[in-house]
ModelCIF file with pLDDT and N, C-alpha, C, O atoms, coordinates in Angstrom:
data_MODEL
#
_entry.id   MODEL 
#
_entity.id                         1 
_entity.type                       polymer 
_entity.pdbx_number_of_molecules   1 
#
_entity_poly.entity_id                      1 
_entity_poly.type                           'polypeptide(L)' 
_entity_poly.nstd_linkage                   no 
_entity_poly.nstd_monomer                   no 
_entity_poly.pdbx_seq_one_letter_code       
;(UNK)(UNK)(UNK)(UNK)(UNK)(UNK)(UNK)(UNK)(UNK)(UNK)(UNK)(UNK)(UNK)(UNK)(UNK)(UNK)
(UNK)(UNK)(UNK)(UNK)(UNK)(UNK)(UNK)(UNK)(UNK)(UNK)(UNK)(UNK)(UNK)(UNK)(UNK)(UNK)
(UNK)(UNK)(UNK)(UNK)(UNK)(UNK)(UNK)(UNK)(UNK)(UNK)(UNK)(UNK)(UNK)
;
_entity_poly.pdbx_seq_one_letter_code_can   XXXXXXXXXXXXXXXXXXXXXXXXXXXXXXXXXXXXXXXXXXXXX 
_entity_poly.pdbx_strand_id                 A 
#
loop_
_entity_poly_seq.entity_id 
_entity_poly_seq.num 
_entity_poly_seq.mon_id 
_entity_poly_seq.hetero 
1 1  UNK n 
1 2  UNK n 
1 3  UNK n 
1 4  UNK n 
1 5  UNK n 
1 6  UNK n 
1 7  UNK n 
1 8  UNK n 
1 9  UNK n 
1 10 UNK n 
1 11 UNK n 
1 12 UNK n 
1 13 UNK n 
1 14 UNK n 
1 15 UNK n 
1 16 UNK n 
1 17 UNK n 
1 18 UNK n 
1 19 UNK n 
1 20 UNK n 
1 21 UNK n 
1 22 UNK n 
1 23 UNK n 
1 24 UNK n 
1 25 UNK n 
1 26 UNK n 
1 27 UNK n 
1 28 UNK n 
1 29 UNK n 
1 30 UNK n 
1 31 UNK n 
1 32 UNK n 
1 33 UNK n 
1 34 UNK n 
1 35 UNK n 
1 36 UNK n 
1 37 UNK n 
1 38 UNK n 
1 39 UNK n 
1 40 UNK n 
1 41 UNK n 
1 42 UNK n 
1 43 UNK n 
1 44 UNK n 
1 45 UNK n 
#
_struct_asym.id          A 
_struct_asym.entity_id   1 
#
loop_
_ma_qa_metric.id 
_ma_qa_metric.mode 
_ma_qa_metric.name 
_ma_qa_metric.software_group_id 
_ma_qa_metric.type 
1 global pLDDT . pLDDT 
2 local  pLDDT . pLDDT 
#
_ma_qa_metric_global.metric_id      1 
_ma_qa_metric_global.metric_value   91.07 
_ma_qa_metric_global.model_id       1 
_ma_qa_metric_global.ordinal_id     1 
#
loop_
_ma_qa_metric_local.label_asym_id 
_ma_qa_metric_local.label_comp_id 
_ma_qa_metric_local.label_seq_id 
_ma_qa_metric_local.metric_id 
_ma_qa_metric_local.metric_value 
_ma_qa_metric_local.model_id 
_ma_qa_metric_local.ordinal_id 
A UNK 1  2 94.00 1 1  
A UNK 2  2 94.00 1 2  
A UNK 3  2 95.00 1 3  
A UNK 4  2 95.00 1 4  
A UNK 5  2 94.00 1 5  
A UNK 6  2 95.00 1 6  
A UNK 7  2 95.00 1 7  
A UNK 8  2 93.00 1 8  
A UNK 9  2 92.00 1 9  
A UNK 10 2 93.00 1 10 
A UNK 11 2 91.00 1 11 
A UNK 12 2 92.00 1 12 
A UNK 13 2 93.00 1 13 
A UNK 14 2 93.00 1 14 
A UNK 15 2 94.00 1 15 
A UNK 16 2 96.00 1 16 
A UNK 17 2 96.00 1 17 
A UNK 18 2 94.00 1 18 
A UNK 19 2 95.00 1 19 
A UNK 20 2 93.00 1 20 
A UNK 21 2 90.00 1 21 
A UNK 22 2 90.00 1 22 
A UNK 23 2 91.00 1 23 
A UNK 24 2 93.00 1 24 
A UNK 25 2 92.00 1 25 
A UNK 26 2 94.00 1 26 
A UNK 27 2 92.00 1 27 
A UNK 28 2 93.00 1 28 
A UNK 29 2 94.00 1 29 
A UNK 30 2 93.00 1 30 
A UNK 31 2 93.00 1 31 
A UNK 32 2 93.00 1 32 
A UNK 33 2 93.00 1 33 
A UNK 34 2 90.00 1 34 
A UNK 35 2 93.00 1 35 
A UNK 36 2 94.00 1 36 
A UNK 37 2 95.00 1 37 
A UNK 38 2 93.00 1 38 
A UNK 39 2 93.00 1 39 
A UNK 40 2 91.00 1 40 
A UNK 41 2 87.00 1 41 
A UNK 42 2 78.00 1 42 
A UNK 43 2 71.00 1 43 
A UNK 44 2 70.00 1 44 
A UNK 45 2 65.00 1 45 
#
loop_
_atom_site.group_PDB 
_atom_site.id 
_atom_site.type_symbol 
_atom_site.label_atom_id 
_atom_site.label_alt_id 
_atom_site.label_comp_id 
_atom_site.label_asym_id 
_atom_site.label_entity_id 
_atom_site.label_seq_id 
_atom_site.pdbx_PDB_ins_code 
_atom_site.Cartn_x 
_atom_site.Cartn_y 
_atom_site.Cartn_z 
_atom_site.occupancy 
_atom_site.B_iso_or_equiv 
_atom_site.pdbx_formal_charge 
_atom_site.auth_seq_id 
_atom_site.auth_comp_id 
_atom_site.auth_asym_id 
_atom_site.auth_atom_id 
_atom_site.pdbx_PDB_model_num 
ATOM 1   N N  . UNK A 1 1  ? 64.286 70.908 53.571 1.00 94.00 ? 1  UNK A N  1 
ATOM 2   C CA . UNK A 1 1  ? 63.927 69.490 53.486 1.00 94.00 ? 1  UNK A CA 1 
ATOM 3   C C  . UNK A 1 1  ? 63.753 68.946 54.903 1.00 94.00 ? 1  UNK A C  1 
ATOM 4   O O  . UNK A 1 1  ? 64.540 69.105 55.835 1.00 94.00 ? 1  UNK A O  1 
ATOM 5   N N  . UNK A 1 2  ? 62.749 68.368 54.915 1.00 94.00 ? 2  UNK A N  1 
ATOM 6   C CA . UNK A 1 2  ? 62.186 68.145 56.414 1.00 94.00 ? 2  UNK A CA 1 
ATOM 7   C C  . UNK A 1 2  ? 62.275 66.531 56.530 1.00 94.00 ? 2  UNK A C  1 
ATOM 8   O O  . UNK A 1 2  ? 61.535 65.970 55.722 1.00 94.00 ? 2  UNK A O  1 
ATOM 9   N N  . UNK A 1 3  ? 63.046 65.641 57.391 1.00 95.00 ? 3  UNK A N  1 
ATOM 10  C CA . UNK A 1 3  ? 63.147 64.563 57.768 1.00 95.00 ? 3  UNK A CA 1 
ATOM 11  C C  . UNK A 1 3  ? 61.830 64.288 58.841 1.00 95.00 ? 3  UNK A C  1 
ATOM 12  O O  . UNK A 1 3  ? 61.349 64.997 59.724 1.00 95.00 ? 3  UNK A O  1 
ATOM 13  N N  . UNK A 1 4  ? 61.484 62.928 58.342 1.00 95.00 ? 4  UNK A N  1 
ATOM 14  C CA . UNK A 1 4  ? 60.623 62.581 58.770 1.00 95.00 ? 4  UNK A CA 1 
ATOM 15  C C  . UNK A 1 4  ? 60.300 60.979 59.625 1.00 95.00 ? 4  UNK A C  1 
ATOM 16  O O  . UNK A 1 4  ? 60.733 59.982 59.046 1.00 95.00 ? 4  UNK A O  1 
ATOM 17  N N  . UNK A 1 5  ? 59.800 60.840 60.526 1.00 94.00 ? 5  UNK A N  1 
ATOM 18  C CA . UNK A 1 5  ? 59.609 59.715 61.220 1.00 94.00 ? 5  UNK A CA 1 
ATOM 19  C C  . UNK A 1 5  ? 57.991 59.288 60.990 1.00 94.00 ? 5  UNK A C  1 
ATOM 20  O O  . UNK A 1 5  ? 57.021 59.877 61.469 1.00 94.00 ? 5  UNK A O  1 
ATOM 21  N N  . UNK A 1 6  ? 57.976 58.107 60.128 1.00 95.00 ? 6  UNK A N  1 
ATOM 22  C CA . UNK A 1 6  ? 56.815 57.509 59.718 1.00 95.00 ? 6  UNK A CA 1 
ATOM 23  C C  . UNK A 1 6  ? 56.203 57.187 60.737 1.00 95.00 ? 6  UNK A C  1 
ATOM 24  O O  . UNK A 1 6  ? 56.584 56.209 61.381 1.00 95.00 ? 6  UNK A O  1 
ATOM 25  N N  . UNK A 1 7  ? 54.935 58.049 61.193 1.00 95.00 ? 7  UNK A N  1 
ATOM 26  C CA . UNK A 1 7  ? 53.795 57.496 62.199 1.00 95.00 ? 7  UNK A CA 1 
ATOM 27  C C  . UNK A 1 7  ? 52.578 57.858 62.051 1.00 95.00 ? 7  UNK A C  1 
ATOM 28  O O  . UNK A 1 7  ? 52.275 58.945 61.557 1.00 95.00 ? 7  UNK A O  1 
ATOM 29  N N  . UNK A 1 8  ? 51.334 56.586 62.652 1.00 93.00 ? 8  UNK A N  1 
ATOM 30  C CA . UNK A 1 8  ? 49.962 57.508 61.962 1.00 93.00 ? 8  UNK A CA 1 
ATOM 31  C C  . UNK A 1 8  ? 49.283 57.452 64.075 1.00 93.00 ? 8  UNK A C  1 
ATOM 32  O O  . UNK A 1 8  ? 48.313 56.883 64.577 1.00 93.00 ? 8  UNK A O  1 
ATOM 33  N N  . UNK A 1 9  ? 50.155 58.147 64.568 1.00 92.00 ? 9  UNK A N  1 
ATOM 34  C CA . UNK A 1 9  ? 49.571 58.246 65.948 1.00 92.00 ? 9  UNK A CA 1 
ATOM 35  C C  . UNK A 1 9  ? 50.503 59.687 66.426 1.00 92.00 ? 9  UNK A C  1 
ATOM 36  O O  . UNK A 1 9  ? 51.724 59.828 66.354 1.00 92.00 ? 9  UNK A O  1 
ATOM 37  N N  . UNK A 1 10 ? 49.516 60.629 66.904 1.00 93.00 ? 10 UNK A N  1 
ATOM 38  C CA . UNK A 1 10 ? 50.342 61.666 67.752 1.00 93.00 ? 10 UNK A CA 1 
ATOM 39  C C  . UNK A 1 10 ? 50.756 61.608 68.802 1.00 93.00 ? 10 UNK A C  1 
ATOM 40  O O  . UNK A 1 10 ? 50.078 61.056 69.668 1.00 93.00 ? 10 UNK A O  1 
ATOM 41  N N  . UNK A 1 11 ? 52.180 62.225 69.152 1.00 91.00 ? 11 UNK A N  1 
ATOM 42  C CA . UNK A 1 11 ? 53.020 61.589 70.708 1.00 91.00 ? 11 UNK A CA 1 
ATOM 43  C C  . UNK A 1 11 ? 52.927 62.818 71.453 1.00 91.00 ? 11 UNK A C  1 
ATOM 44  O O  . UNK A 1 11 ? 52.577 62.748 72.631 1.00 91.00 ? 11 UNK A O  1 
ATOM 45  N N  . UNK A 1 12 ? 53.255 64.214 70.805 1.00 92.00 ? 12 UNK A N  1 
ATOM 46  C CA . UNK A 1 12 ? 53.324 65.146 71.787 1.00 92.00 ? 12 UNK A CA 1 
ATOM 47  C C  . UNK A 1 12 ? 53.442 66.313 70.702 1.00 92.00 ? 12 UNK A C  1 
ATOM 48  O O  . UNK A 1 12 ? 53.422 66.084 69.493 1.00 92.00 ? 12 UNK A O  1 
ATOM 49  N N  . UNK A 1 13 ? 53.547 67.390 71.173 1.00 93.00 ? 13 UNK A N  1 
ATOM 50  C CA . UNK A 1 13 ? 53.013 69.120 70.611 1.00 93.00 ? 13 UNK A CA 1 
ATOM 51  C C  . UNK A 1 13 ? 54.331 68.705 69.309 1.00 93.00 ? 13 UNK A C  1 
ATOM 52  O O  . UNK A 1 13 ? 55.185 67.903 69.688 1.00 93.00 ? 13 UNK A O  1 
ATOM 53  N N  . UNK A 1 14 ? 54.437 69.172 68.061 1.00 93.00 ? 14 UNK A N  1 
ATOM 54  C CA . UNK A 1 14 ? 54.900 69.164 67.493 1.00 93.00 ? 14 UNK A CA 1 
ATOM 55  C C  . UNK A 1 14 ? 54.598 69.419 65.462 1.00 93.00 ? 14 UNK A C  1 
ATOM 56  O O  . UNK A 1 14 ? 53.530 69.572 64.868 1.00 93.00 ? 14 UNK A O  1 
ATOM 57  N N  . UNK A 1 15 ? 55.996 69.368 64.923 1.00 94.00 ? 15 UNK A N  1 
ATOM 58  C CA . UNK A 1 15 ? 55.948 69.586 63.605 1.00 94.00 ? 15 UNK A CA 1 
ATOM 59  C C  . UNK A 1 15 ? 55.618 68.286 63.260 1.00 94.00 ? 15 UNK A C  1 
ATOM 60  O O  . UNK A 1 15 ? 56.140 67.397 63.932 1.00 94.00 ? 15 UNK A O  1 
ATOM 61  N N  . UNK A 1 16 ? 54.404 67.787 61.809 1.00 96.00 ? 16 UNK A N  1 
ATOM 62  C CA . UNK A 1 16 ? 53.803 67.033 61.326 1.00 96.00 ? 16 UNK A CA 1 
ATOM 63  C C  . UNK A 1 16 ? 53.395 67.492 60.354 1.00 96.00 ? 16 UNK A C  1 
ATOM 64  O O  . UNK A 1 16 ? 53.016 68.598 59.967 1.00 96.00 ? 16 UNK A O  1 
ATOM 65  N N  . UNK A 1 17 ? 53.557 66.075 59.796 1.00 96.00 ? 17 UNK A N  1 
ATOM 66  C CA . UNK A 1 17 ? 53.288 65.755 57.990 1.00 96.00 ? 17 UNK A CA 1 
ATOM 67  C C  . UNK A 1 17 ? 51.677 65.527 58.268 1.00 96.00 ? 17 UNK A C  1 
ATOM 68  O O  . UNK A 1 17 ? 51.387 65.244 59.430 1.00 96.00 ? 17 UNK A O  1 
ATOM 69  N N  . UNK A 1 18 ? 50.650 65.620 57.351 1.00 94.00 ? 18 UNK A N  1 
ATOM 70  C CA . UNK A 1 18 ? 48.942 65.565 57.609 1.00 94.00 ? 18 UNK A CA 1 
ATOM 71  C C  . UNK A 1 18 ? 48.312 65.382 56.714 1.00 94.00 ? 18 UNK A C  1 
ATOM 72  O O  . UNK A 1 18 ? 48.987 65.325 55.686 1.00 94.00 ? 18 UNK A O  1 
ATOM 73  N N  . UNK A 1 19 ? 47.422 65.268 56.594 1.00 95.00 ? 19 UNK A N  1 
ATOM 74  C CA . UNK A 1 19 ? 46.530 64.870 55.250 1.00 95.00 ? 19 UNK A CA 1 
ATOM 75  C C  . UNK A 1 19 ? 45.005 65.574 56.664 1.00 95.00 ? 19 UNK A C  1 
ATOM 76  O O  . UNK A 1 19 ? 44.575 64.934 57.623 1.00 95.00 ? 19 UNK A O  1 
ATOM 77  N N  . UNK A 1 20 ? 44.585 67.019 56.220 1.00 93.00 ? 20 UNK A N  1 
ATOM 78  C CA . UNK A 1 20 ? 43.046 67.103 56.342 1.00 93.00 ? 20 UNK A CA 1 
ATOM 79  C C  . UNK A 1 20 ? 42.765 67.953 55.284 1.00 93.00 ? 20 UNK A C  1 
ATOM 80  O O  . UNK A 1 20 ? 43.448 68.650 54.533 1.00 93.00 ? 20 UNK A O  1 
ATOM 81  N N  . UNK A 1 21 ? 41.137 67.627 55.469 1.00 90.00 ? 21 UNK A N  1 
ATOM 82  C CA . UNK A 1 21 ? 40.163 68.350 54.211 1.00 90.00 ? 21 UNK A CA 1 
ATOM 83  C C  . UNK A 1 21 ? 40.784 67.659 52.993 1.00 90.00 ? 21 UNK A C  1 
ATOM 84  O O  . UNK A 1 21 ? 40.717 68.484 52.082 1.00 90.00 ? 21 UNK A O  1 
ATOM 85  N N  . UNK A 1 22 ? 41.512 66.227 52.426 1.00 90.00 ? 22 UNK A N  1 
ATOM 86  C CA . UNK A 1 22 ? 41.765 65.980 51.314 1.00 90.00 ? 22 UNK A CA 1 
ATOM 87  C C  . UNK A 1 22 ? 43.007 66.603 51.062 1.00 90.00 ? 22 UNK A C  1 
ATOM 88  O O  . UNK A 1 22 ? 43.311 66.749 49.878 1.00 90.00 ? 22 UNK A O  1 
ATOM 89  N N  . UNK A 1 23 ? 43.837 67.026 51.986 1.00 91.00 ? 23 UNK A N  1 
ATOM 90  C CA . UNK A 1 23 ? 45.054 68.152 51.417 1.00 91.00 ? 23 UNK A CA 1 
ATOM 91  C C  . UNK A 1 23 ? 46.361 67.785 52.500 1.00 91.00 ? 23 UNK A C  1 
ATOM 92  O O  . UNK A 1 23 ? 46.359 67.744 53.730 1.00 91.00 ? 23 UNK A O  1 
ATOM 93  N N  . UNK A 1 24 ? 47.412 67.551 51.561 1.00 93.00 ? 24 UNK A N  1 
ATOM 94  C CA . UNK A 1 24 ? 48.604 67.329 52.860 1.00 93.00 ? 24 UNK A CA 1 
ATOM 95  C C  . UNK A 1 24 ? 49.456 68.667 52.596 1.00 93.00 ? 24 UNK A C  1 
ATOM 96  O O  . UNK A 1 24 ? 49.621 69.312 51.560 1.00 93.00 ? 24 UNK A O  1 
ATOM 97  N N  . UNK A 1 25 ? 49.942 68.854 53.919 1.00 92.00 ? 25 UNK A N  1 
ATOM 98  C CA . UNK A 1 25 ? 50.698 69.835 54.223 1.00 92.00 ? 25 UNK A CA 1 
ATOM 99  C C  . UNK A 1 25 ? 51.380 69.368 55.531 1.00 92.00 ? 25 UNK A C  1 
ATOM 100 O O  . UNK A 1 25 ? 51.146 68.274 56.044 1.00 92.00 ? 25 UNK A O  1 
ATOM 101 N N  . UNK A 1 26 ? 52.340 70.386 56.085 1.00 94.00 ? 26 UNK A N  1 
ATOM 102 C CA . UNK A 1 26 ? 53.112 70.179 57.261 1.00 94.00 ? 26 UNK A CA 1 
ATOM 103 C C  . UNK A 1 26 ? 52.709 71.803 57.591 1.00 94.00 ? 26 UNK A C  1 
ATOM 104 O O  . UNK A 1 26 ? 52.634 72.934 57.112 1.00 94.00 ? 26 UNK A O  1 
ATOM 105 N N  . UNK A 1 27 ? 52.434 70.628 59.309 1.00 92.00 ? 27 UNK A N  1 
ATOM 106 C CA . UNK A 1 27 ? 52.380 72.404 60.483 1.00 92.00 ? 27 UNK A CA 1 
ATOM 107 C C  . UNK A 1 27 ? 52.260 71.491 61.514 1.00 92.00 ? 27 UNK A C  1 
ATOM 108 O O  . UNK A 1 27 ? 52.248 70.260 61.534 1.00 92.00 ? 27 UNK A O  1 
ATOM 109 N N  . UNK A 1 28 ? 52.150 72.571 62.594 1.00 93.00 ? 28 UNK A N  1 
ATOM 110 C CA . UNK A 1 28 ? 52.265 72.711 63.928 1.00 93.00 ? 28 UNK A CA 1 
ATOM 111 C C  . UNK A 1 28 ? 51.008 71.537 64.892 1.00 93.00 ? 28 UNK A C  1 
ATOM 112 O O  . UNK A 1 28 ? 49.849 71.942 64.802 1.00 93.00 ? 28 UNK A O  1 
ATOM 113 N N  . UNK A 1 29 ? 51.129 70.661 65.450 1.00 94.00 ? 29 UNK A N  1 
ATOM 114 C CA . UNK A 1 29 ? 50.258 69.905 66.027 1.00 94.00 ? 29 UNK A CA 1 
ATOM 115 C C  . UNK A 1 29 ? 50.396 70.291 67.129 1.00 94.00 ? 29 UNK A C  1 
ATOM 116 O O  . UNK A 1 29 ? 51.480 70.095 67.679 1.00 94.00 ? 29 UNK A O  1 
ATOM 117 N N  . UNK A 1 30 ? 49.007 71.186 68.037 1.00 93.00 ? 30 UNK A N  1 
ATOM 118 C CA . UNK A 1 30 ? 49.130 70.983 69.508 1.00 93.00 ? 30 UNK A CA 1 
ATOM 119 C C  . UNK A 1 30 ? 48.112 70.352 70.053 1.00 93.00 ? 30 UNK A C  1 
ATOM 120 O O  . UNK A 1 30 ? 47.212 70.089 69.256 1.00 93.00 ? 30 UNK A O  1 
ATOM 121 N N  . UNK A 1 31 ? 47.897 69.909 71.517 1.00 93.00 ? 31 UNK A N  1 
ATOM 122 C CA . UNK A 1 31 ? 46.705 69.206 71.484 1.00 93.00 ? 31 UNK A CA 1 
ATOM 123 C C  . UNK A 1 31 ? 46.247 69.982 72.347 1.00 93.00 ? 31 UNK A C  1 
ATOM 124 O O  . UNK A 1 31 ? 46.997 70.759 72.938 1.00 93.00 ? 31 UNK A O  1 
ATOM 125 N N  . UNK A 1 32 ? 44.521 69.909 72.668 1.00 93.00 ? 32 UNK A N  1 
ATOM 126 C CA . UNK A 1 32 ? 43.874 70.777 73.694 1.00 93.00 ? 32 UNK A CA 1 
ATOM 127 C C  . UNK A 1 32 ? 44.083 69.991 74.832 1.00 93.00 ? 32 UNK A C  1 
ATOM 128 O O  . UNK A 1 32 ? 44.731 70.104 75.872 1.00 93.00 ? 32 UNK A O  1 
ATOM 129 N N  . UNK A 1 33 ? 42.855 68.619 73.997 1.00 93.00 ? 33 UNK A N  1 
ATOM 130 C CA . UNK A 1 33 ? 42.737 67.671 75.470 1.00 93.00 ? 33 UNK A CA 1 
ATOM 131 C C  . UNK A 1 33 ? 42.513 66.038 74.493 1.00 93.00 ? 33 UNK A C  1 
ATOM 132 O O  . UNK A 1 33 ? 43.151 65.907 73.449 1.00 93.00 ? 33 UNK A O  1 
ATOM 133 N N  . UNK A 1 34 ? 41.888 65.289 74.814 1.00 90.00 ? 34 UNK A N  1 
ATOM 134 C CA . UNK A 1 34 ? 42.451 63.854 74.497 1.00 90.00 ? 34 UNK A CA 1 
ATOM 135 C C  . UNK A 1 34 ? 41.740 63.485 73.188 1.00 90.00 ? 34 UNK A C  1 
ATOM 136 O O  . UNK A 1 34 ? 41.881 62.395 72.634 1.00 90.00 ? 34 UNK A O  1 
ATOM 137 N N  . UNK A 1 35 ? 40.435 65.171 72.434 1.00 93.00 ? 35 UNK A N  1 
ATOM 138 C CA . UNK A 1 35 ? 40.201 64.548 71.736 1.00 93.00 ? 35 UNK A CA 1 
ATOM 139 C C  . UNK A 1 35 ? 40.120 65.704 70.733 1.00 93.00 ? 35 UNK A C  1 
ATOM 140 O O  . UNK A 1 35 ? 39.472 65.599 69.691 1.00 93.00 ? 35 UNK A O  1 
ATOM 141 N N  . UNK A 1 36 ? 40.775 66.778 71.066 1.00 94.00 ? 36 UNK A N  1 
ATOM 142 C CA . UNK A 1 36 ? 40.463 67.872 70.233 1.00 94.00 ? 36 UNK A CA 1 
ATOM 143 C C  . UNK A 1 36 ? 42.465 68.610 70.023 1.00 94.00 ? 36 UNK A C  1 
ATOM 144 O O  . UNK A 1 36 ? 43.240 68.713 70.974 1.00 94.00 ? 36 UNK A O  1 
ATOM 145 N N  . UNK A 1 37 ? 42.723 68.899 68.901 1.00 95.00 ? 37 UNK A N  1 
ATOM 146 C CA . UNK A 1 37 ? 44.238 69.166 68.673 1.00 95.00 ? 37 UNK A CA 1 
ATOM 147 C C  . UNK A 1 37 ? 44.058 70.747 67.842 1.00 95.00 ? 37 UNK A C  1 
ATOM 148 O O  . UNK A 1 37 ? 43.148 70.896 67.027 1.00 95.00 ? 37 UNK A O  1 
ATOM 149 N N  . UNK A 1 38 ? 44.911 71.729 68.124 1.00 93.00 ? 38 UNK A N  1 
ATOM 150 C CA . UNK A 1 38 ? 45.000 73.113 67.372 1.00 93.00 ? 38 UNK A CA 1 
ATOM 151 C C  . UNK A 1 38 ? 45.961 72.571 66.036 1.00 93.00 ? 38 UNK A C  1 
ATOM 152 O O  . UNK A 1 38 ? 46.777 71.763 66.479 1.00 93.00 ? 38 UNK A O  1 
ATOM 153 N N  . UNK A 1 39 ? 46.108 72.739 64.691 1.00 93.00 ? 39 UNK A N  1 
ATOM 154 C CA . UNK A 1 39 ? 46.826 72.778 63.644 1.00 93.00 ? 39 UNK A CA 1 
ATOM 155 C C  . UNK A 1 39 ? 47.129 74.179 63.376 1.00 93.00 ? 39 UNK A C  1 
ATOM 156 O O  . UNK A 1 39 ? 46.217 75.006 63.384 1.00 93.00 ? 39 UNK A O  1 
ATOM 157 N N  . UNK A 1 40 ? 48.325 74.507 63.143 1.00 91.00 ? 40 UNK A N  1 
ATOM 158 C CA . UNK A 1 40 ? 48.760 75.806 62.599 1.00 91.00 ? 40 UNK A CA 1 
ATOM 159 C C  . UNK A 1 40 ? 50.026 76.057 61.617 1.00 91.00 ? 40 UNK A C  1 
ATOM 160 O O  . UNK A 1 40 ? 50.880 75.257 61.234 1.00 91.00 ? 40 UNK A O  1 
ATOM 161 N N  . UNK A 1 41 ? 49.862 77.418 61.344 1.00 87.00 ? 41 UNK A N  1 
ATOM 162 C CA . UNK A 1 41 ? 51.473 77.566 60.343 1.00 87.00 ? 41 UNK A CA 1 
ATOM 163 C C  . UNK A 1 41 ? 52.219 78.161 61.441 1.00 87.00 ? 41 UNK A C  1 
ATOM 164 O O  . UNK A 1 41 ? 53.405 78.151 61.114 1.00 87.00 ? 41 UNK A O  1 
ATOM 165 N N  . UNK A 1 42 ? 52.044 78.750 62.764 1.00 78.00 ? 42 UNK A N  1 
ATOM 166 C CA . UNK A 1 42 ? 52.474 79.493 63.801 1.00 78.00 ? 42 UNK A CA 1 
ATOM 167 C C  . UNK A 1 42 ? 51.565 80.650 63.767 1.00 78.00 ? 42 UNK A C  1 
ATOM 168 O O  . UNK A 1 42 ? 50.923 80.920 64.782 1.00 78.00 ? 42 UNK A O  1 
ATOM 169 N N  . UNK A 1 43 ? 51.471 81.208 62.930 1.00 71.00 ? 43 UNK A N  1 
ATOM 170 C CA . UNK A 1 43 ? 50.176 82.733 63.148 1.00 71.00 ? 43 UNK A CA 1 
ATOM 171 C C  . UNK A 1 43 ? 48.872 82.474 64.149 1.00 71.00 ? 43 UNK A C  1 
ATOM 172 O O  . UNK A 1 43 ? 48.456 81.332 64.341 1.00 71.00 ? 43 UNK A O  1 
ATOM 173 N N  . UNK A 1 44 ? 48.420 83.347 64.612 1.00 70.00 ? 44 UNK A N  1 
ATOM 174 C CA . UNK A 1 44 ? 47.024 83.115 65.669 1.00 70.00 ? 44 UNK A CA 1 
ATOM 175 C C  . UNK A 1 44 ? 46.110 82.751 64.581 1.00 70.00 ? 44 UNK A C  1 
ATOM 176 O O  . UNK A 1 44 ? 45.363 81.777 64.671 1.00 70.00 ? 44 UNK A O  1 
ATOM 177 N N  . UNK A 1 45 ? 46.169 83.729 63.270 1.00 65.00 ? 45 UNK A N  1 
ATOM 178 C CA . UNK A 1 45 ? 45.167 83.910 62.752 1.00 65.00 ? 45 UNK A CA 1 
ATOM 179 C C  . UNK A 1 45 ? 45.101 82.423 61.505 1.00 65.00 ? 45 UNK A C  1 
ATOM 180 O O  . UNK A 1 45 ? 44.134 82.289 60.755 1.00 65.00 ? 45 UNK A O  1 
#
């Protein structure tokens, strides 16, 4: 069970709740640069 802090703005590399493609899930938020972010489960692939 994952506690959560209600926000719709990203602060820094981290675990997040999401809604893309119509679908929520939780993963990994990193960012490249100010307008592009990597999403993951941790795998490369």
């Amino acid at each position: 069970v994952i506690t959560l802090q209600s926000t719709n703005e990203y602060s820094s590399n981290g675990i997040y709740y999401i809604e893309y493609g119509q679908k929520k899930f939780v993963r990994y938020v990193e960012k490249i640069n100010n307008t592009q972010v990597i999403i993951s489960t941790g795998k490369n692939e």
